[in-house]
Protein backbone atom coordinates (compact mmCIF):
# COMPACT_ATOMS: atom_id res chain seq x y z
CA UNK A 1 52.46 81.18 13.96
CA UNK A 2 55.82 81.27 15.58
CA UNK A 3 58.83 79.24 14.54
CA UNK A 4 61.02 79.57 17.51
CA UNK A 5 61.27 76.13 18.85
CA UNK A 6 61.01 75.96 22.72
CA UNK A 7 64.01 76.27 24.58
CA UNK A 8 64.68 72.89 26.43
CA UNK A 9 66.02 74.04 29.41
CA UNK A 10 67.26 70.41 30.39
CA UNK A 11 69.76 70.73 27.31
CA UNK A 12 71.81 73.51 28.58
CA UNK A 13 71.87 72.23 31.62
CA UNK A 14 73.46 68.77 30.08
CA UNK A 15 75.97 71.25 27.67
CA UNK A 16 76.72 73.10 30.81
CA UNK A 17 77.58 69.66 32.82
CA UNK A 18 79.59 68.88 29.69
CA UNK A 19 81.38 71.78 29.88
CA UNK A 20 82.21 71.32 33.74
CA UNK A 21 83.33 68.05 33.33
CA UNK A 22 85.58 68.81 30.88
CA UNK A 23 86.54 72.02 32.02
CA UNK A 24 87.23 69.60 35.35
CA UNK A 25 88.82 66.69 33.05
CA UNK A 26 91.33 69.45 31.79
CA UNK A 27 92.31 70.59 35.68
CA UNK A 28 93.06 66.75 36.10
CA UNK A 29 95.09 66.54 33.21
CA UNK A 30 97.41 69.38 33.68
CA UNK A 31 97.36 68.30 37.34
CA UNK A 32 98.56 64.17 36.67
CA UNK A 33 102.01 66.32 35.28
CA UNK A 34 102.61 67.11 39.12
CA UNK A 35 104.77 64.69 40.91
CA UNK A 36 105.49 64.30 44.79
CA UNK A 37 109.12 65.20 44.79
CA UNK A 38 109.64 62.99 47.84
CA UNK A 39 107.57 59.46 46.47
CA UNK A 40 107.89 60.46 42.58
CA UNK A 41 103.96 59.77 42.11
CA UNK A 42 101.19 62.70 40.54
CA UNK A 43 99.17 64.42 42.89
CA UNK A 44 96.21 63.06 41.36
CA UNK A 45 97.41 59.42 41.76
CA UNK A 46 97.94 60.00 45.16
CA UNK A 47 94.73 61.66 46.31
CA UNK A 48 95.87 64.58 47.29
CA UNK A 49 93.14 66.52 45.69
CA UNK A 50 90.10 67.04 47.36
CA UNK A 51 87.69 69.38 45.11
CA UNK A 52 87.90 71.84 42.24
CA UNK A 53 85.64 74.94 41.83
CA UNK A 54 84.99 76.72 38.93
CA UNK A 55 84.27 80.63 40.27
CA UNK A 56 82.30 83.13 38.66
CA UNK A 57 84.94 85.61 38.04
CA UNK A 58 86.34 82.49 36.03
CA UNK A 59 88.79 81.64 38.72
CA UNK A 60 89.83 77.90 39.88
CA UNK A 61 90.01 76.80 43.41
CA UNK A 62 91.88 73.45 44.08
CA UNK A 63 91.20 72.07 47.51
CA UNK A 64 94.22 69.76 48.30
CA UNK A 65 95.88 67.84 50.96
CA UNK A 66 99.29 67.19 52.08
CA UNK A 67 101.02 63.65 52.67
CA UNK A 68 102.26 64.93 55.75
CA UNK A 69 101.88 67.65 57.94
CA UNK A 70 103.89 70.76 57.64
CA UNK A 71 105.16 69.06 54.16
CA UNK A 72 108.34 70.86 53.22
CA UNK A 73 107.97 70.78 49.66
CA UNK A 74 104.46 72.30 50.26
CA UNK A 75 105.09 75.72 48.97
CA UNK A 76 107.19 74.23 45.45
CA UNK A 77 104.44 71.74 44.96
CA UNK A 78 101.44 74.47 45.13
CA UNK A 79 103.52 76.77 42.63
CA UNK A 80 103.91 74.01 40.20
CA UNK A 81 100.47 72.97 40.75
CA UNK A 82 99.26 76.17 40.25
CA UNK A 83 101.58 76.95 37.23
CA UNK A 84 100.74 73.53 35.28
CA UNK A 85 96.93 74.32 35.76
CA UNK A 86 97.04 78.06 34.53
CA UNK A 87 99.70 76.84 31.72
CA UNK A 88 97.23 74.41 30.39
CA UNK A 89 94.10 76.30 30.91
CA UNK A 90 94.44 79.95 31.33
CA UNK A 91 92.97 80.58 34.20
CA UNK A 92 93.80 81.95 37.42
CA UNK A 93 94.17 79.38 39.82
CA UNK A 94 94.23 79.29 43.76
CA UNK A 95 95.26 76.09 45.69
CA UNK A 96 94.20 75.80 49.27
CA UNK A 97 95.48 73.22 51.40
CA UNK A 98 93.33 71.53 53.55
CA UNK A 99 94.34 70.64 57.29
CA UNK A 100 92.68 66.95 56.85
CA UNK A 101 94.93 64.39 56.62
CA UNK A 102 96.16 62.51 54.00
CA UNK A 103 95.37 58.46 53.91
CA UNK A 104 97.07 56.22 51.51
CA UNK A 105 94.81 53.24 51.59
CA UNK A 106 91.94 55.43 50.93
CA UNK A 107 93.78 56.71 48.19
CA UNK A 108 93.72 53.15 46.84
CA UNK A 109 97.56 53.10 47.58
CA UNK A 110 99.23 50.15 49.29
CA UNK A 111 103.26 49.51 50.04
């Protein structure tokens, strides 16, 4: 008789989706410290980030836009963004910006 149980396949798959979305909870967290220098408002309030991939060499990838075009605060605002995320979760984190563009309303923002 054996008294391994059956491994439920199903339940690592749930821990693993756990583990994303918190891993993914955690990026957004170290992320809402982020401001827009110019409108004072996080970069996750304002929709500027688009997707975030966890690698397998245990990388990030952040997939951003800009509020405007050829934003010249672009290069500060990765570095921070990048800095806040590897701060918080010690892991090596690339930001690429996107060349879509940015869209308040959709954003939920209004003025």
């Amino acid at each position: 008789m054996n008294d391994l149980a059956p491994v439920d396949s199903t339940n690592k798959t749930s821990q693993e989706e756990v583990a994303r979305q918190a891993a993914e909870y955690a990026v957004y967290q170290a992320l809402e410290t982020v401001y827009d220098p110019e409108l004072g408002i996080s970069v996750v309030e304002l929709g500027l980030i688009r997707d975030i991939i966890f690698n397998p060499d245990q990388t990030i990838e952040i997939k951003m836009v800009l509020t405007t075009p050829f934003c010249p605060y672009a290069g500060s605002l990765v570095d921070e963004m990048r800095r806040a995320v590897e701060d918080n979760l010690d892991q090596t984190t690339k930001i690429t910006i996107l060349a879509e563009a940015w869209d308040p309303v959709a954003a939920g923002l209004t003025w």
